[in-house]
N, C-alpha and C. Protein backbone atom coordinates (compact mmCIF):
# COMPACT_ATOMS: atom_id res chain seq x y z
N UNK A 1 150.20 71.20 122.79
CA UNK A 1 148.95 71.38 122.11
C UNK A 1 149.02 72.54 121.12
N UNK A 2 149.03 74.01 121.61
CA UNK A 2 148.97 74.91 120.38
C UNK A 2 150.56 74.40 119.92
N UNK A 3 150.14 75.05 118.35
CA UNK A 3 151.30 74.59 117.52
C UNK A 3 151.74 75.41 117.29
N UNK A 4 150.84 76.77 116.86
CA UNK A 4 151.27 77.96 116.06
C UNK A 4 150.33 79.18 116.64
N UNK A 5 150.68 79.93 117.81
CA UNK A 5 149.95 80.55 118.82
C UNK A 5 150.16 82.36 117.91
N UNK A 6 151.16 82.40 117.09
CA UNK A 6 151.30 83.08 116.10
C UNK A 6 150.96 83.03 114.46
N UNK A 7 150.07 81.99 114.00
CA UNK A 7 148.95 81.67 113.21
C UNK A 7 148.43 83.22 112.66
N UNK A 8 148.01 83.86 111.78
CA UNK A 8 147.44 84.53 111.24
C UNK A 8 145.89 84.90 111.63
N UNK A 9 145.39 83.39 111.72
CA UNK A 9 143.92 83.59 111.50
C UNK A 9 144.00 83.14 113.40
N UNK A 10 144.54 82.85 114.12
CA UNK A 10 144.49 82.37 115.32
C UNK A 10 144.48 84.39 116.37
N UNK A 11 145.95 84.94 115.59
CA UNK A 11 146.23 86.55 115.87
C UNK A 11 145.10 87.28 115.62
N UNK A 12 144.35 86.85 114.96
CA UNK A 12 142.99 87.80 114.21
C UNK A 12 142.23 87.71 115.11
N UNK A 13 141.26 86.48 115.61
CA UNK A 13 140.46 85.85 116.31
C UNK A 13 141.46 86.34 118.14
N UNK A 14 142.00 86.53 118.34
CA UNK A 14 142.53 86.68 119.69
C UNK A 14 142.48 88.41 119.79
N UNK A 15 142.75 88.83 119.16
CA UNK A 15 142.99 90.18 118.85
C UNK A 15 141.47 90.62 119.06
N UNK A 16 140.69 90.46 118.22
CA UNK A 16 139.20 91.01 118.26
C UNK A 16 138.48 90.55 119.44
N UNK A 17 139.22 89.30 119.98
CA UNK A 17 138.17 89.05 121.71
C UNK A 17 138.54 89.84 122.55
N UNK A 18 140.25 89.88 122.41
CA UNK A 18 141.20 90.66 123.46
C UNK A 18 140.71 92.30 123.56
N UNK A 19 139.99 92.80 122.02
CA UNK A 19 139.70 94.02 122.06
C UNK A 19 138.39 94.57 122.66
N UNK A 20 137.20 93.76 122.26
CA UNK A 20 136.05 93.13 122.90
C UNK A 20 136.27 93.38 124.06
N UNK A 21 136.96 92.30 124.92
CA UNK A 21 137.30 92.82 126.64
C UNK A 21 137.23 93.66 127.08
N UNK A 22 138.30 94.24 126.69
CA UNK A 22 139.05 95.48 126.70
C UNK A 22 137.91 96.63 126.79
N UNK A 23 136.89 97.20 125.95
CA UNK A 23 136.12 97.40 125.76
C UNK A 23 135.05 97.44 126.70
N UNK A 24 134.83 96.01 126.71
CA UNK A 24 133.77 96.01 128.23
C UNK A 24 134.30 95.52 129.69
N UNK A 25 135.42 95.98 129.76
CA UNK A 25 136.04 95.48 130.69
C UNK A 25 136.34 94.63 131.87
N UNK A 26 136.38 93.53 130.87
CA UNK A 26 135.99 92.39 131.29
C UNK A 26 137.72 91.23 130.53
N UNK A 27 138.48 91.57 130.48
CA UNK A 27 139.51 91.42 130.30
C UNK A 27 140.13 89.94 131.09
N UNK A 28 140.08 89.79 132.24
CA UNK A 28 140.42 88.69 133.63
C UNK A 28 139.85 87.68 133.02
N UNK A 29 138.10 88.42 133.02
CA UNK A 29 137.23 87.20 133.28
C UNK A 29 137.20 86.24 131.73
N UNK A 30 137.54 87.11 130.88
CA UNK A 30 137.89 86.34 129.51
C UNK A 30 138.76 85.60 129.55
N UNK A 31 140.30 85.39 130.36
CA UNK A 31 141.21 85.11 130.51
C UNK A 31 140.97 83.82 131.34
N UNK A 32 139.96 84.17 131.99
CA UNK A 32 139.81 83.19 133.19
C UNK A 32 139.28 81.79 132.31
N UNK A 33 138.09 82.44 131.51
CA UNK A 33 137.62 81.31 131.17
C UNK A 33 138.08 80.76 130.10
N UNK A 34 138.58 81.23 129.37
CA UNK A 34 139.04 80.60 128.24
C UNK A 34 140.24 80.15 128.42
N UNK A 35 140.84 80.07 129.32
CA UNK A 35 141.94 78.95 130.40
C UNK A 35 141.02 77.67 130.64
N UNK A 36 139.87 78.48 131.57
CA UNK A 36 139.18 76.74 131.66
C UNK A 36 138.58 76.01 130.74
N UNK A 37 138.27 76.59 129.83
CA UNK A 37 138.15 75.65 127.86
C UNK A 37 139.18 74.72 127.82
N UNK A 38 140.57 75.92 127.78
CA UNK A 38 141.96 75.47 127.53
C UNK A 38 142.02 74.19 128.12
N UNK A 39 141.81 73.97 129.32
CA UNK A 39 142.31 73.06 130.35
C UNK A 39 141.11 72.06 129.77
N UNK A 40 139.95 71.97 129.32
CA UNK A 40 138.89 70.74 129.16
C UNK A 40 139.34 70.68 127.67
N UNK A 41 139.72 71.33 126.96
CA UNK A 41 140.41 71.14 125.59
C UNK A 41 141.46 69.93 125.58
N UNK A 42 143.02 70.13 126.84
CA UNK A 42 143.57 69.20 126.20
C UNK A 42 143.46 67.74 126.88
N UNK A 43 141.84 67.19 127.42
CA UNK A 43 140.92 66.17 127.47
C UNK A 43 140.96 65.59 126.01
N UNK A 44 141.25 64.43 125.83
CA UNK A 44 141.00 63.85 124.04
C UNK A 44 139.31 63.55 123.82
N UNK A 45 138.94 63.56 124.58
CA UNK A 45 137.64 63.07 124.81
C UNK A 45 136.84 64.71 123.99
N UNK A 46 137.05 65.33 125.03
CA UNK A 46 136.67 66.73 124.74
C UNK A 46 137.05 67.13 123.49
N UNK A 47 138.13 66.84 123.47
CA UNK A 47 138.73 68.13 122.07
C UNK A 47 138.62 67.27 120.84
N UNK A 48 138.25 65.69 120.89
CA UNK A 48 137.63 64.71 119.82
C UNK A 48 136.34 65.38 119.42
N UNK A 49 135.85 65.89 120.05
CA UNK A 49 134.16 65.73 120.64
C UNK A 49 133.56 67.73 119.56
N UNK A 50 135.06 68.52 120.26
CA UNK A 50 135.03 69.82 119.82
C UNK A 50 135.87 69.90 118.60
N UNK A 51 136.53 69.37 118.01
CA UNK A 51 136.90 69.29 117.03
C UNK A 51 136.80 68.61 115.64
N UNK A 52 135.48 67.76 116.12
CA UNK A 52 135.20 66.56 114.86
C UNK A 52 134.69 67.43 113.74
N UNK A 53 134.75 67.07 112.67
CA UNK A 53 133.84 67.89 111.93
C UNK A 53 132.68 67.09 111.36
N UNK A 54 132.52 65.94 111.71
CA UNK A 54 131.50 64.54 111.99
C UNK A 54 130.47 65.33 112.93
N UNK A 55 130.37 66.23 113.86
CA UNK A 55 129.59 66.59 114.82
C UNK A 55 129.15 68.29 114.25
N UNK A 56 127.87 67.79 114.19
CA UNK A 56 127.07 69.29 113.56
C UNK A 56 127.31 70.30 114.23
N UNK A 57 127.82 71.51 113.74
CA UNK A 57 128.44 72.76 114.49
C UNK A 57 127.26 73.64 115.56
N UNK A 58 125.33 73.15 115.37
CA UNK A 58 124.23 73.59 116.32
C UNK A 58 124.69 72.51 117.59
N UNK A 59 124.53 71.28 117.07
CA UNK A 59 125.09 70.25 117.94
C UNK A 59 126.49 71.01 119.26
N UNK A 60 127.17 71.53 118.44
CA UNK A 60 128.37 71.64 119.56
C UNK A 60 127.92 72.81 120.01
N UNK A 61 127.59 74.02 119.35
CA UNK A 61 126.88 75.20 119.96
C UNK A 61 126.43 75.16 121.49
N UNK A 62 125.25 73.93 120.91
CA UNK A 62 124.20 73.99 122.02
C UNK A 62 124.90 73.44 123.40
N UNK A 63 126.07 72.22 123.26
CA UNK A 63 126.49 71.40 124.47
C UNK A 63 127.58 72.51 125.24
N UNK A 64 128.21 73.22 124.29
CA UNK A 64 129.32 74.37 124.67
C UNK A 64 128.36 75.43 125.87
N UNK A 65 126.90 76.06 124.94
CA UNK A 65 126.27 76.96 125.89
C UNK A 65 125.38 76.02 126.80
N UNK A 66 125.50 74.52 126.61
CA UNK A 66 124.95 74.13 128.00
C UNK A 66 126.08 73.74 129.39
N UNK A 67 127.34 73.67 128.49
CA UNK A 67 128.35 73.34 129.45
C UNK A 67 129.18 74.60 130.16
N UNK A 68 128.82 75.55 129.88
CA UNK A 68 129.53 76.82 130.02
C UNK A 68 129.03 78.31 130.19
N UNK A 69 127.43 78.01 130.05
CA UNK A 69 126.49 79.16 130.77
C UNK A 69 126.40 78.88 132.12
N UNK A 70 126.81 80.39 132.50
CA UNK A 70 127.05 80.25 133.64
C UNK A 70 127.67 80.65 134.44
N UNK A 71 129.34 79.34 134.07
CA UNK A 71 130.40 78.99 134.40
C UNK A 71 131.35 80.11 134.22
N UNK A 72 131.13 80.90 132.70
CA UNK A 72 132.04 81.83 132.46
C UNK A 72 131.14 83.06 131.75
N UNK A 73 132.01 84.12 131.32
CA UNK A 73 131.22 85.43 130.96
C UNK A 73 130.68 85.05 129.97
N UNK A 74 129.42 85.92 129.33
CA UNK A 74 129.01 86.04 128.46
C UNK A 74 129.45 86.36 126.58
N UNK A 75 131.19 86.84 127.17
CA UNK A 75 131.32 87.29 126.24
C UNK A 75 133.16 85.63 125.66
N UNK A 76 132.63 85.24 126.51
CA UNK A 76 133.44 83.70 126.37
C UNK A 76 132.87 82.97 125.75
N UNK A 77 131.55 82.64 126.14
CA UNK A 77 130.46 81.60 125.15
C UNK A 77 130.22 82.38 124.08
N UNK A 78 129.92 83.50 124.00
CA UNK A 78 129.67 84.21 122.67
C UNK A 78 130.85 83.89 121.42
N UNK A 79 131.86 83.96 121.94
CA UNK A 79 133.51 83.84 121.14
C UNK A 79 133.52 82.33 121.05
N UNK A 80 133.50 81.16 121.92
CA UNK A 80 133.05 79.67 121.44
C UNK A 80 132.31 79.75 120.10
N UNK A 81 131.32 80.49 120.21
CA UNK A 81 130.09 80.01 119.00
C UNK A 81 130.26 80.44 117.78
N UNK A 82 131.13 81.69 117.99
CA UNK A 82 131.67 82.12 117.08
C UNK A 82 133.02 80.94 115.68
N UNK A 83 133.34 80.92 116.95
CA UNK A 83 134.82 80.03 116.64
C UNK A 83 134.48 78.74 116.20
N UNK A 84 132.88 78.45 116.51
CA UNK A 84 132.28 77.09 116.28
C UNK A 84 131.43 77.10 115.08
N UNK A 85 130.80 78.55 114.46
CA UNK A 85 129.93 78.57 113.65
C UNK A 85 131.17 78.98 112.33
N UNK A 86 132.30 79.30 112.77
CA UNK A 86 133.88 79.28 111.88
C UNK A 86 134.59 78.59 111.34
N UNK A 87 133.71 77.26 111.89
CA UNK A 87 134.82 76.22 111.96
C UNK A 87 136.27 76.53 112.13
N UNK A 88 136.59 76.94 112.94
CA UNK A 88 137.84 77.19 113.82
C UNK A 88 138.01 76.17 114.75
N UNK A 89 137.70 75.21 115.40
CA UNK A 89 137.49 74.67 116.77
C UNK A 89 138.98 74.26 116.21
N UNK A 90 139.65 73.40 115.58
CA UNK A 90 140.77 73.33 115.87
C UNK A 90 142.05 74.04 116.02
N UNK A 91 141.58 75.45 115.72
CA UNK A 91 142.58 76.54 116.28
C UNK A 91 142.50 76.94 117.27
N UNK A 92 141.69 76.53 118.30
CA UNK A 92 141.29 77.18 119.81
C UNK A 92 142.50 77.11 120.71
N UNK A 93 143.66 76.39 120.26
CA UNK A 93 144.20 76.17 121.29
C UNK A 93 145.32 77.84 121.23
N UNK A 94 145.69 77.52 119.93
CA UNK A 94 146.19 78.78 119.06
C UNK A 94 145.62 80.27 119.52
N UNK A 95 144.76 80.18 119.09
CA UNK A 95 144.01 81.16 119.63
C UNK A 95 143.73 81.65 121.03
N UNK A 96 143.70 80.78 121.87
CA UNK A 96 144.02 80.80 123.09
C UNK A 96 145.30 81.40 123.59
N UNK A 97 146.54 80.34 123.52
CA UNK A 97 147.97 80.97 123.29
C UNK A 97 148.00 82.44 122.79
N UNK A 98 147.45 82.19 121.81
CA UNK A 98 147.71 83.71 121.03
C UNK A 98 147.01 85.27 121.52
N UNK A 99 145.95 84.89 122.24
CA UNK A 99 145.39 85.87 123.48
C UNK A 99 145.96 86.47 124.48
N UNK A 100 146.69 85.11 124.89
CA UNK A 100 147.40 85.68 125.90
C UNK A 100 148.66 86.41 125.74
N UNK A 101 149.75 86.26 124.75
CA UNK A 101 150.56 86.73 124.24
C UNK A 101 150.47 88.24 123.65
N UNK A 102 148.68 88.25 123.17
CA UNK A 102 148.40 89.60 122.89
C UNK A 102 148.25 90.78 123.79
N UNK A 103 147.51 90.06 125.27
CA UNK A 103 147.62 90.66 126.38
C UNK A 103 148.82 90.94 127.11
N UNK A 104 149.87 90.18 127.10
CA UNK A 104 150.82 90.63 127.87
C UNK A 104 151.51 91.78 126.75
N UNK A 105 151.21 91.81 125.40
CA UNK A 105 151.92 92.70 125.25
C UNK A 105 151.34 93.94 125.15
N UNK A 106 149.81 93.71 125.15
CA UNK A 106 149.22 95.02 125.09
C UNK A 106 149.23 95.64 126.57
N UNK A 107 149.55 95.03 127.76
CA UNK A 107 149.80 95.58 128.66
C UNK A 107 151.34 95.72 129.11
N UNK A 108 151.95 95.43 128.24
CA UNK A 108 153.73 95.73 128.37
C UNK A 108 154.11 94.48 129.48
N UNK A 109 153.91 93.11 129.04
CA UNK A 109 154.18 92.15 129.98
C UNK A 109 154.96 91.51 129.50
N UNK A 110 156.29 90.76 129.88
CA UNK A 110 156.77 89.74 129.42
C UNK A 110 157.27 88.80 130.86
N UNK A 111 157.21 87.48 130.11
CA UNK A 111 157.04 86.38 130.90
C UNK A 111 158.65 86.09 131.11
N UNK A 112 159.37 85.52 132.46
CA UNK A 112 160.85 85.33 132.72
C UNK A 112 160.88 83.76 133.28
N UNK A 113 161.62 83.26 132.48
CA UNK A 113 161.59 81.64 132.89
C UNK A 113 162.63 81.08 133.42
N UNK A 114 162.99 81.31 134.66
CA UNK A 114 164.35 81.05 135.81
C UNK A 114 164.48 79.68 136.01
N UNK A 115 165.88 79.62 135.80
CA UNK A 115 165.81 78.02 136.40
C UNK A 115 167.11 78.08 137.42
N UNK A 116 167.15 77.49 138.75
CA UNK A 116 168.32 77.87 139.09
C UNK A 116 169.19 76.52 139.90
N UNK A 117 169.95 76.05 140.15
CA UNK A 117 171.00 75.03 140.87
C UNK A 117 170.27 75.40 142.47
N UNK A 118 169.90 76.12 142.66
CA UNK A 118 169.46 76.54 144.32
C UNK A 118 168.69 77.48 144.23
N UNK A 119 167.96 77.64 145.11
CA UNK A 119 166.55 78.64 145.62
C UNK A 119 167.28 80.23 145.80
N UNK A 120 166.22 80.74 145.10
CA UNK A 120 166.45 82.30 145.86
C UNK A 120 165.78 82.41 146.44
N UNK A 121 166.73 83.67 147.56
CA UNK A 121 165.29 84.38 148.77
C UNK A 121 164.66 85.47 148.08
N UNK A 122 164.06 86.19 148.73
CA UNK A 122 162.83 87.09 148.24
C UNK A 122 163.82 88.14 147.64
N UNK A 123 164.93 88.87 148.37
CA UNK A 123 165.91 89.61 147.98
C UNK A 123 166.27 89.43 146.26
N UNK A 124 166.76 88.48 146.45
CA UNK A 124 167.86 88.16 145.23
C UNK A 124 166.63 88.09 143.83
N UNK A 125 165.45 87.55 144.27
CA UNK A 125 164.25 87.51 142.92
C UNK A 125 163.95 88.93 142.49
N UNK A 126 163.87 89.41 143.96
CA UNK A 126 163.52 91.28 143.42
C UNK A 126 164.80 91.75 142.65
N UNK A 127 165.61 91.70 142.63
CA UNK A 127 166.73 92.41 142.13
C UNK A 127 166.86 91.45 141.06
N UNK A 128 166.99 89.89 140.57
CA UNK A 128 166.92 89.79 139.29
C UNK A 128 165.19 90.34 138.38
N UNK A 129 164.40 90.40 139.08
CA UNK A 129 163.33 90.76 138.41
C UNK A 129 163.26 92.28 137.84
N UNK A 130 164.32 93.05 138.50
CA UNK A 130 164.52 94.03 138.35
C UNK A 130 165.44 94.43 137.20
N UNK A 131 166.42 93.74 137.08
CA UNK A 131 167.30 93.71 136.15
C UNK A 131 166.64 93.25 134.71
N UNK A 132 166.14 91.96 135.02
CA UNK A 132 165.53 91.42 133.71
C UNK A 132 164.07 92.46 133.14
N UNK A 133 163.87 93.37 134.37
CA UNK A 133 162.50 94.29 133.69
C UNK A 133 163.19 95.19 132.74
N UNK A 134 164.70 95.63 133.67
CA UNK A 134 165.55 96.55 132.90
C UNK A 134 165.90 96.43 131.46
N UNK A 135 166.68 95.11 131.43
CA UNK A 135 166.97 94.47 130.21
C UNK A 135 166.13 94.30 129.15
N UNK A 136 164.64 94.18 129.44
CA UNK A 136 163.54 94.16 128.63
C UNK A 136 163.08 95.79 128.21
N UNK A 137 163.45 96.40 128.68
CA UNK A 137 163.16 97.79 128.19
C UNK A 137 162.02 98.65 129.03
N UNK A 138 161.85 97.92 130.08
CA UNK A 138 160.69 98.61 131.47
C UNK A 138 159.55 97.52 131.90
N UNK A 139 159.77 96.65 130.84
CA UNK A 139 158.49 95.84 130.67
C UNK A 139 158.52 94.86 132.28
N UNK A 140 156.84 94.68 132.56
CA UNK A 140 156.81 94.12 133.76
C UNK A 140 156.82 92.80 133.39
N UNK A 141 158.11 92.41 134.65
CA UNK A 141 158.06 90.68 134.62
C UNK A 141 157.66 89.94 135.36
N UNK A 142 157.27 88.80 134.58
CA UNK A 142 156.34 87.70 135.53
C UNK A 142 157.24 86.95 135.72
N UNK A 143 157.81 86.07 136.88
CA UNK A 143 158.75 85.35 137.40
C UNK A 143 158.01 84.45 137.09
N UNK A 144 158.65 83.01 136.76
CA UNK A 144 158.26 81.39 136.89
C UNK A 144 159.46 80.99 136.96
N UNK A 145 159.71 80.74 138.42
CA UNK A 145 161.24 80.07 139.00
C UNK A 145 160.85 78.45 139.06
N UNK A 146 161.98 77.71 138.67
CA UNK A 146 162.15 76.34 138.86
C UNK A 146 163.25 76.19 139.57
N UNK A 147 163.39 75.29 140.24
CA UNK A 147 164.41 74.96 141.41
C UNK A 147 165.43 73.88 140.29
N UNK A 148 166.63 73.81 139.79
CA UNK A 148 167.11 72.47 139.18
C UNK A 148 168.28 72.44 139.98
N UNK A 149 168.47 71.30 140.86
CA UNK A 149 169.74 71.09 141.41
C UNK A 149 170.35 70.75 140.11
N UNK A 150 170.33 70.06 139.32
CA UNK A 150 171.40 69.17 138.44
C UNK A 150 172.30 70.19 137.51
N UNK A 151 171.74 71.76 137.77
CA UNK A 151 172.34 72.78 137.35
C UNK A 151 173.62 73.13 138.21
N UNK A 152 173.71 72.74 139.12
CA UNK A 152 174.77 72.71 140.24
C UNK A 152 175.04 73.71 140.75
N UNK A 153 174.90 75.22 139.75
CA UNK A 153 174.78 76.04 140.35
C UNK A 153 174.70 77.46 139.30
N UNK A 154 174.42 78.60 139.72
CA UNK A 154 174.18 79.91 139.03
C UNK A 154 172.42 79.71 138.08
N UNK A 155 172.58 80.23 137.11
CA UNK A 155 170.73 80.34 136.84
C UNK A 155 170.92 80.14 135.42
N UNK A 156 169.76 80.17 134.80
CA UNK A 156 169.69 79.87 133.31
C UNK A 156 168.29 80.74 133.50
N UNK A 157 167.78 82.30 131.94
CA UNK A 157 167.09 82.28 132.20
C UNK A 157 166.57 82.57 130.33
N UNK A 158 165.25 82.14 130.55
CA UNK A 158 164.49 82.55 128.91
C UNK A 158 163.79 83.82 129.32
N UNK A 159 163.98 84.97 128.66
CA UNK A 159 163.57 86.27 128.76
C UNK A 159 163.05 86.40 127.40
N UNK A 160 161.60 86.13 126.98
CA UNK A 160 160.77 86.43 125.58
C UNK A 160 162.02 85.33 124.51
N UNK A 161 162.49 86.22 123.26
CA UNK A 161 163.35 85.00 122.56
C UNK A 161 164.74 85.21 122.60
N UNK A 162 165.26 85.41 124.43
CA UNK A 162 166.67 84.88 124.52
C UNK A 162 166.47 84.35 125.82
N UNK A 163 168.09 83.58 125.43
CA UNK A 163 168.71 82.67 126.73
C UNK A 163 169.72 82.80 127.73
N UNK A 164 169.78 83.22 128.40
CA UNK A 164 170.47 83.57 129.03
C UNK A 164 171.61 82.32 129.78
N UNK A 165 172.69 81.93 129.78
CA UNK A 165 173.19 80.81 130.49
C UNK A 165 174.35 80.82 131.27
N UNK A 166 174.07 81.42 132.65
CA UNK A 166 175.21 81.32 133.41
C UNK A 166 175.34 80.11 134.93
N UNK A 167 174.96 79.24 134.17
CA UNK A 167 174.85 78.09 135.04
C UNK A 167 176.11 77.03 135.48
N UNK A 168 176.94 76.84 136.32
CA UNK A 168 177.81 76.34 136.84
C UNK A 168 178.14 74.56 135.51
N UNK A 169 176.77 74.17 135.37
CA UNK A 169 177.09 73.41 134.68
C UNK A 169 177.61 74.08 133.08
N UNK A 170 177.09 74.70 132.53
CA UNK A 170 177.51 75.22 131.76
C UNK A 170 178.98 75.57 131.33
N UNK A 171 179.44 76.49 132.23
CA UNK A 171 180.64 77.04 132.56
C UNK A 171 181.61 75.62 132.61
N UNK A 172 181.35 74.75 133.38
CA UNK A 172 182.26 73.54 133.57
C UNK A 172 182.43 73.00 131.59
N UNK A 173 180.89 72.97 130.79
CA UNK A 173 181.44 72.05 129.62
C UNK A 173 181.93 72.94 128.84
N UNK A 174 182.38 74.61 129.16
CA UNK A 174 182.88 75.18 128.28
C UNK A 174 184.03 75.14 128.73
N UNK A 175 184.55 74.90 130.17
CA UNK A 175 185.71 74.78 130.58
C UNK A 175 186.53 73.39 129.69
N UNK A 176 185.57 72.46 129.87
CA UNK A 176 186.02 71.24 129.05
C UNK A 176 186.10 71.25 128.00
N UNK A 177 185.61 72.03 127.19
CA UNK A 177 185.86 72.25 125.68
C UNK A 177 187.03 72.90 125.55
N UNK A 178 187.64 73.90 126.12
CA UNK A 178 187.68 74.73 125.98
C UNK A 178 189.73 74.09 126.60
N UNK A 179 189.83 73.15 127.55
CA UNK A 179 190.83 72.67 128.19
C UNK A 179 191.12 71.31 126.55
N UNK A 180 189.64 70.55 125.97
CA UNK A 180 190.50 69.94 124.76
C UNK A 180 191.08 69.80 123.46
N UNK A 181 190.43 71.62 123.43
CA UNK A 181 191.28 72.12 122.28
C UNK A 181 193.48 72.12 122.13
């Protein structure tokens, strides 16, 4: 869904909610809800419905603060109406993406994307989580481990924009390259 979560006008609009929060500290609960947008967003029904420009922007106003007072903070529906009286609705997803990206870095976060041939125990995650915080320069990491047998074995990991690849399969097709030279 987002295309371009680094968009200009998407960074602008994420930036000034993210600061907003921040501000009234209310940071989570912004996060919270504008996940659950996210999630009724990539509905075609929904995001036909929030994105037409066939559908009068009071029109969507009003169904947004009847579908979502309430449900989420005040300062979530406020940023909808905004984004709706902007005609933005089709950057929401962007903008969304792009929130969160602003938050992890305004709180020194980066995300670690493990994939491994076999499970780690609790041990072995702390000590790569440790390493990869290292490698990142202190920054706290969020683990998202995937289990891939078909890796056969060792890990593969995406740390922000590198790759890391020391995976058994790997090693084997460089062995094979490497045996038909």
């Amino acid at each position: 869904m987002a295309t371009n979560p680094s968009d200009p006008v998407a960074r602008m609009y994420a930036v000034a909610l993210y600061e907003t929060a921040r501000e009234r500290g209310v940071i989570g609960e912004v996060q919270q809800g504008l996940k659950a947008i996210f999630e009724a967003y990539s509905d075609k029904t929904f995001r036909d419905f929030f994105t037409s420009p066939r559908v009068p922007r009071l029109v969507k106003m009003n169904a947004m603060d009847a579908a979502l007072g309430g449900k989420v903070c005040a300062e979530v529906v406020n940023f909808v109406k905004v984004v709706i009286q902007k005609g933005r609705e089709p950057q929401f997803d962007n903008i969304v993406e792009s929130f969160e990206m602003y938050r992890d870095q305004a709180e020194n976060r980066i995300h670690a994307f493990v994939e491994s041939g076999s499970e780690f125990n609790e041990a072995e995650l702390g000590e790569l989580k440790k390493q990869l915080s290292a490698a990142s320069g202190g920054k706290d990491v969020v683990m998202h481990v995937a289990n891939k047998p078909e890796l056969l074995g060792g890990a593969r990991v995406r740390l922000g924009d590198k790759l890391i690849d020391n995976t058994l399969r790997t090693r084997l097709s460089h062995l094979a390259m490497a045996l038909e030279k």
